[in-house]
C-alpha atoms as a PDB file:
ATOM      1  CA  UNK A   1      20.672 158.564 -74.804  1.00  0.00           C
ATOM      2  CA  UNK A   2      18.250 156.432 -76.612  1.00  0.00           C
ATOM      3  CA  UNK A   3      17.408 152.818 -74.630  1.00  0.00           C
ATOM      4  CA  UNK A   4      19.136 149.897 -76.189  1.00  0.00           C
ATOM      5  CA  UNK A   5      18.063 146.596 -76.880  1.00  0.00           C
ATOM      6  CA  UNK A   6      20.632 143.560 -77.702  1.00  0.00           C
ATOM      7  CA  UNK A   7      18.236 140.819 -79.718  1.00  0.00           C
ATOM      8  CA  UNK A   8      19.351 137.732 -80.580  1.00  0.00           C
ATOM      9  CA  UNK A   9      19.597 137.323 -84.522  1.00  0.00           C
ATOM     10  CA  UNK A  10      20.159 134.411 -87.108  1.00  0.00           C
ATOM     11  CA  UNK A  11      22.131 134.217 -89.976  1.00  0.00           C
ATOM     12  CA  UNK A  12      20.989 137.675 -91.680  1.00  0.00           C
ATOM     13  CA  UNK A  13      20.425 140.194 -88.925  1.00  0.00           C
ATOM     14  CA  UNK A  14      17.176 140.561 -89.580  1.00  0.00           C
ATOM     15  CA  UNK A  15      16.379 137.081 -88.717  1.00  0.00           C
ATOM     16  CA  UNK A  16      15.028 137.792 -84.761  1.00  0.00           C
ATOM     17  CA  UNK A  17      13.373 134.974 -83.282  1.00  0.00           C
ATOM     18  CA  UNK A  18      14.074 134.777 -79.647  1.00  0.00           C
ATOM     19  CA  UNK A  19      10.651 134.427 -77.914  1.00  0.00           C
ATOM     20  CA  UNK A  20      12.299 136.872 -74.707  1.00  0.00           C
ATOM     21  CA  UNK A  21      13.375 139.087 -76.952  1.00  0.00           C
ATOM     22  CA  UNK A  22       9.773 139.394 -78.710  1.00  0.00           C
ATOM     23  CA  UNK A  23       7.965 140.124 -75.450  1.00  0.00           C
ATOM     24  CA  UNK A  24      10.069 142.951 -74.574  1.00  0.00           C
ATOM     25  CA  UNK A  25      10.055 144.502 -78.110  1.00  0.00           C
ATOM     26  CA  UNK A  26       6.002 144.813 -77.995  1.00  0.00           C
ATOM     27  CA  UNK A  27       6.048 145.714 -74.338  1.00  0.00           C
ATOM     28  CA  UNK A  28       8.524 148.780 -75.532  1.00  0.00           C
ATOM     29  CA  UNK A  29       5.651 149.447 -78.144  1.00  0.00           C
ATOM     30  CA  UNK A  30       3.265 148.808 -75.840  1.00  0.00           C
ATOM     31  CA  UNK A  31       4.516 152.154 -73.427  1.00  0.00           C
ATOM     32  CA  UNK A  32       5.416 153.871 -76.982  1.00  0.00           C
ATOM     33  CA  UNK A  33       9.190 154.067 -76.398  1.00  0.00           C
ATOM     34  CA  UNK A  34      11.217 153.268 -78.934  1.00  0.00           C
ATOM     35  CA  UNK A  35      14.822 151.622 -78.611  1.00  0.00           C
ATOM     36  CA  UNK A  36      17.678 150.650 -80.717  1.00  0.00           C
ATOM     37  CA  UNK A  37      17.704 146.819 -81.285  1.00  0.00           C
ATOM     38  CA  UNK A  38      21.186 145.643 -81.735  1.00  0.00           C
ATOM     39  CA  UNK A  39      21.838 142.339 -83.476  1.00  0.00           C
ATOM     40  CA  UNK A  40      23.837 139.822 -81.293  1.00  0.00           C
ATOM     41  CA  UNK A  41      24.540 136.205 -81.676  1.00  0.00           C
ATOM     42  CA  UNK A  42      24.908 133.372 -79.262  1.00  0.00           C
ATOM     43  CA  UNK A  43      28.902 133.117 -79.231  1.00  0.00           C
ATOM     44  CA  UNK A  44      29.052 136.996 -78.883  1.00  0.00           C
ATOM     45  CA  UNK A  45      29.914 136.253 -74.928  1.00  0.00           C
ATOM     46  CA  UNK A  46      31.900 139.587 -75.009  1.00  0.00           C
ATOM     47  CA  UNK A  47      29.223 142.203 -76.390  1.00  0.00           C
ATOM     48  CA  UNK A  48      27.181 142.129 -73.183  1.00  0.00           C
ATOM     49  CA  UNK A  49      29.683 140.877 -70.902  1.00  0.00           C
ATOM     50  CA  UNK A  50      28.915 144.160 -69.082  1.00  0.00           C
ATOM     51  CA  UNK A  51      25.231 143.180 -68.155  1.00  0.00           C
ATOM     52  CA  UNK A  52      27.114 139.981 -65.861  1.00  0.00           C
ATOM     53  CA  UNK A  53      25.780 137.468 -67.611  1.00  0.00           C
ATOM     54  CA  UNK A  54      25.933 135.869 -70.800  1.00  0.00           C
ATOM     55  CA  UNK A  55      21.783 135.965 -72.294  1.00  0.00           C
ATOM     56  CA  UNK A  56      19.961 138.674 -74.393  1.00  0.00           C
ATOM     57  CA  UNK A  57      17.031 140.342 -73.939  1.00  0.00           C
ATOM     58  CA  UNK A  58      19.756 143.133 -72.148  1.00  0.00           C
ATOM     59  CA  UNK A  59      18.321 146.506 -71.938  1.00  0.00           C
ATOM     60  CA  UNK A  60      20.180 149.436 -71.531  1.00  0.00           C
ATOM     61  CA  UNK A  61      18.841 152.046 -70.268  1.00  0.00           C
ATOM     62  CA  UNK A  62      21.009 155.273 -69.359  1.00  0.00           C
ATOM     63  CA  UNK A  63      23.171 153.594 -66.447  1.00  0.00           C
ATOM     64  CA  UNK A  64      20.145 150.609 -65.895  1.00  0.00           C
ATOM     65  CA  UNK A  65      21.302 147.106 -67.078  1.00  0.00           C
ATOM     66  CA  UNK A  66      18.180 144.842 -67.138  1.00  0.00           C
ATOM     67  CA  UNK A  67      18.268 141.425 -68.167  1.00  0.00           C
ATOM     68  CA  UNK A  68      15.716 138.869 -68.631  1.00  0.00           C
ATOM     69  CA  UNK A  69      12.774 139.552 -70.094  1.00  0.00           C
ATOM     70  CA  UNK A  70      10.421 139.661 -67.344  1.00  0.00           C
ATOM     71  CA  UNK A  71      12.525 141.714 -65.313  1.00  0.00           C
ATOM     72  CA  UNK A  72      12.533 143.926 -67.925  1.00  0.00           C
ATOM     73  CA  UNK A  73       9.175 144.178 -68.427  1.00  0.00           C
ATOM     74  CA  UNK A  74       8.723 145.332 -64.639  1.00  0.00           C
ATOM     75  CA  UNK A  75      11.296 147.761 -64.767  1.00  0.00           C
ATOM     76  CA  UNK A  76       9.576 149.429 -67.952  1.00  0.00           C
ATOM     77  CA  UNK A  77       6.586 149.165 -65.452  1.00  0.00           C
ATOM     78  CA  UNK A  78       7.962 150.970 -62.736  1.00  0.00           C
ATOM     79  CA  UNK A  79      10.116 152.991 -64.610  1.00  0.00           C
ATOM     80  CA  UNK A  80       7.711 154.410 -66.962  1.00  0.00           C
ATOM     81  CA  UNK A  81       4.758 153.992 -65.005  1.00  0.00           C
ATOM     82  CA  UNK A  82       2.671 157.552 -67.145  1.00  0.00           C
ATOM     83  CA  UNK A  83       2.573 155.319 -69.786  1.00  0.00           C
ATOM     84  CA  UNK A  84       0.269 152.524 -70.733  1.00  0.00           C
ATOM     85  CA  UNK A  85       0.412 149.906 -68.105  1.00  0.00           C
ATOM     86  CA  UNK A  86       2.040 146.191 -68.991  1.00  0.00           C
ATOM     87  CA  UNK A  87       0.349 144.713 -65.831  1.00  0.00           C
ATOM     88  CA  UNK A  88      -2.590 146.790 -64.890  1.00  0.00           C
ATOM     89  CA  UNK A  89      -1.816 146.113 -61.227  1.00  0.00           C
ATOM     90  CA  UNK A  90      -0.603 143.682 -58.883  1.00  0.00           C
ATOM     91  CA  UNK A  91      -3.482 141.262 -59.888  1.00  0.00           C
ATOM     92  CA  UNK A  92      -2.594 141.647 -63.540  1.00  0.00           C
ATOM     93  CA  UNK A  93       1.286 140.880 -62.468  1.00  0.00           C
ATOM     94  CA  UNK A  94       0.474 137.684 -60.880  1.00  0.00           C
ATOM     95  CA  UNK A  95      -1.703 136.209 -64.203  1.00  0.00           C
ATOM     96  CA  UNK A  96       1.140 136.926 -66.706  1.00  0.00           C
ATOM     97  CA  UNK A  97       3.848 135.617 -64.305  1.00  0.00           C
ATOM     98  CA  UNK A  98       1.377 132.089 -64.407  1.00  0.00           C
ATOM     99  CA  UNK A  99       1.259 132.394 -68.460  1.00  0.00           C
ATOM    100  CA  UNK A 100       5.340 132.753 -68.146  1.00  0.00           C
ATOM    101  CA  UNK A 101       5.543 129.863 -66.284  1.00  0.00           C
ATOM    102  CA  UNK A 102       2.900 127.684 -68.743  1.00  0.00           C
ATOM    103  CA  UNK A 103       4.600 129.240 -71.876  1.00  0.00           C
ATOM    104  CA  UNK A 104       8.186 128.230 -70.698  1.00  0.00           C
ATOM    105  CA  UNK A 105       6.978 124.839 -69.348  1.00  0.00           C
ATOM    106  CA  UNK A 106       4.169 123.572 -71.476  1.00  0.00           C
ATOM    107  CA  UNK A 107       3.868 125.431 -74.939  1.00  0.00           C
ATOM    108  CA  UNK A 108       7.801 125.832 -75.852  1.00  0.00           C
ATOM    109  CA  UNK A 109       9.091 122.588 -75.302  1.00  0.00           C
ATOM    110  CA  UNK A 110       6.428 121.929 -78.383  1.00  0.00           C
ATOM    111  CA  UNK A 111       7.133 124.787 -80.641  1.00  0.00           C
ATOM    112  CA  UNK A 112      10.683 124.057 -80.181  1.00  0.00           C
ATOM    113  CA  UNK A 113      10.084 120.268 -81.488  1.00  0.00           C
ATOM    114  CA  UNK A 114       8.568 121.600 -84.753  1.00  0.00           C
ATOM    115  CA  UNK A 115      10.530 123.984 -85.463  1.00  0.00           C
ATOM    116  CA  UNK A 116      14.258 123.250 -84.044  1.00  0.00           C
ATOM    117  CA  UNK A 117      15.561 121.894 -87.818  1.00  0.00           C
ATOM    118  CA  UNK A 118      14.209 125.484 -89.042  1.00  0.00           C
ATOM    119  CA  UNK A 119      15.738 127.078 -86.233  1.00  0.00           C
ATOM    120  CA  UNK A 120      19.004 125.525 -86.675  1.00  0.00           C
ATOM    121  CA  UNK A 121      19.482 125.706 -90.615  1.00  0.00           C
ATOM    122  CA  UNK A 122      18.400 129.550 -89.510  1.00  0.00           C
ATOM    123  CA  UNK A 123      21.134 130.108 -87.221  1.00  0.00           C
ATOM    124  CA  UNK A 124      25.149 131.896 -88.527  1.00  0.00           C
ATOM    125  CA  UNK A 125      27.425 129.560 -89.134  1.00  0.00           C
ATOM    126  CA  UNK A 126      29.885 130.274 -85.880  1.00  0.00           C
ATOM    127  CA  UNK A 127      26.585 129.549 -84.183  1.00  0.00           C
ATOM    128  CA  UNK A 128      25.837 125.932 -84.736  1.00  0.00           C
ATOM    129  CA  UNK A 129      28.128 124.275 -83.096  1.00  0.00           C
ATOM    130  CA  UNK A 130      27.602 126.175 -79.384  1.00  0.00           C
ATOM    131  CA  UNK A 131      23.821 125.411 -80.719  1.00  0.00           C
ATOM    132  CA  UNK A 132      24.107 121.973 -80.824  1.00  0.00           C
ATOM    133  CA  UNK A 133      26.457 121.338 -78.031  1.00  0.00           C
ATOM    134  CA  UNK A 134      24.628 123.043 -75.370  1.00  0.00           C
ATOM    135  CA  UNK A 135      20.895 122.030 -76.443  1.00  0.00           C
ATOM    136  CA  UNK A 136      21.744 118.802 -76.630  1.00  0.00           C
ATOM    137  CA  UNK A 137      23.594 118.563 -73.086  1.00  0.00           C
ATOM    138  CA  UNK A 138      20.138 120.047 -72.039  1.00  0.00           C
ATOM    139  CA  UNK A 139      17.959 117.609 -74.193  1.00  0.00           C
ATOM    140  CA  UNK A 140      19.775 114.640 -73.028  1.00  0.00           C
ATOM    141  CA  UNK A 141      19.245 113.881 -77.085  1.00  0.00           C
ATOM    142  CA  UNK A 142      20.810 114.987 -80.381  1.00  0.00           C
ATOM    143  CA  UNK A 143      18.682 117.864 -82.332  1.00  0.00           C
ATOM    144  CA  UNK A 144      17.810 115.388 -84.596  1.00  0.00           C
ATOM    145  CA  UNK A 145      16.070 113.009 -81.982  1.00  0.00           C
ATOM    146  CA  UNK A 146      14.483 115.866 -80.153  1.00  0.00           C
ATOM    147  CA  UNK A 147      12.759 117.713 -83.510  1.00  0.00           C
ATOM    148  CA  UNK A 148       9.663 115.938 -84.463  1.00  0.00           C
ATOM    149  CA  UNK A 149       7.891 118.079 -87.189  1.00  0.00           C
ATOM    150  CA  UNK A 150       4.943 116.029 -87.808  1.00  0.00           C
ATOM    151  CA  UNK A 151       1.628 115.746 -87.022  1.00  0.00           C
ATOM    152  CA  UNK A 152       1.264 114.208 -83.284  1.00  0.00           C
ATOM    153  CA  UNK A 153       3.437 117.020 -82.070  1.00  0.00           C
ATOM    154  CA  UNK A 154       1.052 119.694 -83.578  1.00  0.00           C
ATOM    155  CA  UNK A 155      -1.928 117.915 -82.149  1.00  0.00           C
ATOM    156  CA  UNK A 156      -0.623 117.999 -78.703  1.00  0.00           C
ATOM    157  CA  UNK A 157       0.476 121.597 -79.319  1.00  0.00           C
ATOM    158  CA  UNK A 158      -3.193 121.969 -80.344  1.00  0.00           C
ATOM    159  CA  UNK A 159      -4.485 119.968 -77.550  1.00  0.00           C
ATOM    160  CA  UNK A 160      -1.807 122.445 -74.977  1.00  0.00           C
ATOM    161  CA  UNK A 161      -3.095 125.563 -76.411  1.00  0.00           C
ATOM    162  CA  UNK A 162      -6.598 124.526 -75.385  1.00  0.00           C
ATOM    163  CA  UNK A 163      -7.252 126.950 -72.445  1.00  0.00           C
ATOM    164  CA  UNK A 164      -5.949 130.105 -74.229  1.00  0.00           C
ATOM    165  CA  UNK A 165      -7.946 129.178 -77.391  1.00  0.00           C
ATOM    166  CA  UNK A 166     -11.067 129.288 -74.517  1.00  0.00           C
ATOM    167  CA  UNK A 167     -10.204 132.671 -73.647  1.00  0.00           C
ATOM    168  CA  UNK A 168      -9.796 133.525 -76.814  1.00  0.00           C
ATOM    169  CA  UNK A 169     -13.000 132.455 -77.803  1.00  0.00           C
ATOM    170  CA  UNK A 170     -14.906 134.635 -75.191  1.00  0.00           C
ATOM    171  CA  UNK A 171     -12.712 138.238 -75.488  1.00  0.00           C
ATOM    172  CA  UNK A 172      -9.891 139.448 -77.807  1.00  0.00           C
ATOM    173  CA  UNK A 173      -7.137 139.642 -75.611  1.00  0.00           C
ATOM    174  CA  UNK A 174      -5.939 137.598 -72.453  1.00  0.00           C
ATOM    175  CA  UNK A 175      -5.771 140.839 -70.924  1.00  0.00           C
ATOM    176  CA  UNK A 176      -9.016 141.975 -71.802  1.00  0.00           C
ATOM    177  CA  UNK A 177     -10.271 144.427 -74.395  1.00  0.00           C
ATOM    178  CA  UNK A 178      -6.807 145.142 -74.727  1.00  0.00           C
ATOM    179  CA  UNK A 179      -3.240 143.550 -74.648  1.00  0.00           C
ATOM    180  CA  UNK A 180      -1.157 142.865 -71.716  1.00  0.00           C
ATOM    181  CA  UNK A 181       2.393 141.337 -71.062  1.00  0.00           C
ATOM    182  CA  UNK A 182       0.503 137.713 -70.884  1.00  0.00           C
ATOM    183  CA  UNK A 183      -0.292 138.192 -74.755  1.00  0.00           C
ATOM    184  CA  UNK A 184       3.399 139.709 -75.591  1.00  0.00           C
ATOM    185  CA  UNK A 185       4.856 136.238 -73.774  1.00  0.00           C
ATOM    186  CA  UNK A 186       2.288 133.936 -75.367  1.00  0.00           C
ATOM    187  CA  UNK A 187       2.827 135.655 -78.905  1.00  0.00           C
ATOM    188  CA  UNK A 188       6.616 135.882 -78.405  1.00  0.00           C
ATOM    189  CA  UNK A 189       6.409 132.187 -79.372  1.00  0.00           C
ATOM    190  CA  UNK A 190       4.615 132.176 -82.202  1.00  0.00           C
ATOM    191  CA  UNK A 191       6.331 134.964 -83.294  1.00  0.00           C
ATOM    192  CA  UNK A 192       9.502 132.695 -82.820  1.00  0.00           C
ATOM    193  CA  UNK A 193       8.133 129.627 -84.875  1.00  0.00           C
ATOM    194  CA  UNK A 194       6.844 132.550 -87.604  1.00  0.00           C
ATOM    195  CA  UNK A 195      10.410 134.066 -88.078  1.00  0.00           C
ATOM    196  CA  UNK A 196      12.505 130.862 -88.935  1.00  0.00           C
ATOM    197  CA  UNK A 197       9.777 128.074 -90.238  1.00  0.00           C
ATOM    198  CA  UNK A 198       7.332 127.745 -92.971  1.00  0.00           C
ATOM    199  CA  UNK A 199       4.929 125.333 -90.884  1.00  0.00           C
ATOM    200  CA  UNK A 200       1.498 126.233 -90.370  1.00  0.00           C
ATOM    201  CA  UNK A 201       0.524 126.302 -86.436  1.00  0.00           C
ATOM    202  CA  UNK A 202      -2.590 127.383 -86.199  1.00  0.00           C
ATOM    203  CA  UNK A 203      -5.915 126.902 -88.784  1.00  0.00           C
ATOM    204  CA  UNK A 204      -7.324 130.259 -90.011  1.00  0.00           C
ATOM    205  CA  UNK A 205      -9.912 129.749 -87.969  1.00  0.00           C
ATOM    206  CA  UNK A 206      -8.694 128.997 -84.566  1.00  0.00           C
ATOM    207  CA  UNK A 207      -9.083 131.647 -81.899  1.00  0.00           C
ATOM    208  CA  UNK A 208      -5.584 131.554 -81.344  1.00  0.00           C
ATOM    209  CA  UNK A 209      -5.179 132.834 -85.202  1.00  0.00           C
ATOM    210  CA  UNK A 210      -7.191 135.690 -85.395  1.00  0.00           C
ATOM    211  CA  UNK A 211      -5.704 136.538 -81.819  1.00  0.00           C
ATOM    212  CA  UNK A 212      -2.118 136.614 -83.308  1.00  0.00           C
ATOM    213  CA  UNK A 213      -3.529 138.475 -86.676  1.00  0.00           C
ATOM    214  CA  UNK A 214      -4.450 141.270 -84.400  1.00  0.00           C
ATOM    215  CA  UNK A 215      -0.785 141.291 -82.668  1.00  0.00           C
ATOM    216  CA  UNK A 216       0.953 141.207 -85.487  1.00  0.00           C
ATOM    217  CA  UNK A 217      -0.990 144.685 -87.143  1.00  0.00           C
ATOM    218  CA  UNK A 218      -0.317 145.994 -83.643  1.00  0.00           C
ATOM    219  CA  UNK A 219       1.838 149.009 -83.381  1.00  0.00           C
ATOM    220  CA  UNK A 220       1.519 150.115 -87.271  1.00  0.00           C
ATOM    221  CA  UNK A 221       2.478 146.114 -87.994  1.00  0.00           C
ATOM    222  CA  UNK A 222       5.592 146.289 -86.304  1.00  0.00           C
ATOM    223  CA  UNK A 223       5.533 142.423 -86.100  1.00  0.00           C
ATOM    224  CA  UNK A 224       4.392 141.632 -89.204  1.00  0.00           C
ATOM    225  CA  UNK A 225       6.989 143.588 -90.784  1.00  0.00           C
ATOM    226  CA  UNK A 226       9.795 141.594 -89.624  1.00  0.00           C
ATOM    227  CA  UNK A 227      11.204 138.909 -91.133  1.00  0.00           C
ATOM    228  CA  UNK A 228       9.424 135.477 -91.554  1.00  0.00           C
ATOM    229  CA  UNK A 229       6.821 133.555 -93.151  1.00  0.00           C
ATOM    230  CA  UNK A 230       2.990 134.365 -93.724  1.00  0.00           C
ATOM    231  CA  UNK A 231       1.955 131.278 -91.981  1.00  0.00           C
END
């Protein structure tokens, strides 16, 4: 039974942003296994009922349900641990869970700024309205006070990405010579902002650029052949 992947999608189904939902995509094409990625939108409570909770990434895989993305990432670790490693070790594990914590605290909350009017005219229609509602309870704000798509926000995003631009400056990857889960969670949001807006993040040449160049031809392109803009 081939492993399945419910992805969060826009208005077309090609449209897949969610940042989750990218790292676990190149971590599957990071161990080489391929999986069928099923299109699922926010209001579609019912289609993965099953997995208990009410969030995509959900992998299915035989009778495993794993949600969340990083616990999916360690069960593809464990589970499929002949194949190229995610982690390379318990040392390796603790640095990406610090770049999942800095992503989701730090770098998101300013991506989503920039890009949350993209997002939302992105989103299907029996979307935007459990969008709005429930972002907004979070923000404390409406959408529209909350998205500031100018250019203080991408300084400060500039200014935030400063210590993975110094990596990037000194080696190709966070993890090294080669990839790692901390790249897949880091790129996951550019990925996002890539999919549903046409503004530029990053100058062509920024570290950070070049880094996500080389992510994007990864896996035969597999990332730049999805939908979005050549930004």
């Amino acid at each position: 039974m081939p492993i399945k992947l419910y992805d969060l999608a826009g208005a077309e189904d090609d449209c897949r942003f969610s940042p989750p939902c990218w790292q676990v995509k190149m971590a599957l094409k990071h161990k080489g296994i391929n999986a069928e990625e099923i299109p699922w939108r926010f209001t579609e409570k019912e289609a993965i009922a099953f997995s208990g909770q009410g969030l995509v990434p959900v992998l299915v895989d035989d009778d495993k349900i794993i949600n969340d993305s990083w616990e999916i990432a360690r069960y593809l670790e464990t589970t499929y641990g002949d194949r190229p490693s995610l982690f390379n070790g318990k040392i390796g594990e603790s640095g990406a869970l610090f770049i999942k914590f800095w992503v989701a605290q730090t770098i998101n909350l300013l991506i989503f700024r920039i890009i949350l009017s993209d997002l939302f005219d992105n989103l299907h229609e029996k979307d935007k309205a459990y969008f709005r509602k429930s972002r907004e309870k979070l923000l404390g704000v409406t959408l529209e006070e909350f998205a500031t798509p100018n250019d203080e926000t991408i300084t400060a995003l500039q200014t935030a990405l400063s210590p993975l631009r110094e990596v990037l400056e000194r080696q190709p990857y966070l993890g090294g010579e080669q990839p790692y889960f901390g790249d897949y969670i880091v790129f996951g949001q550019f990925q996002w902002a890539r999919t549903v807006s046409p503004i530029q993040l990053l100058a062509k040449d920024d570290a950070i650029y070049n880094w996500r160049d080389r992510l994007l031809d990864a896996f035969d392109g597999y990332a730049r052949n999805a939908s979005g803009y050549a930004v």
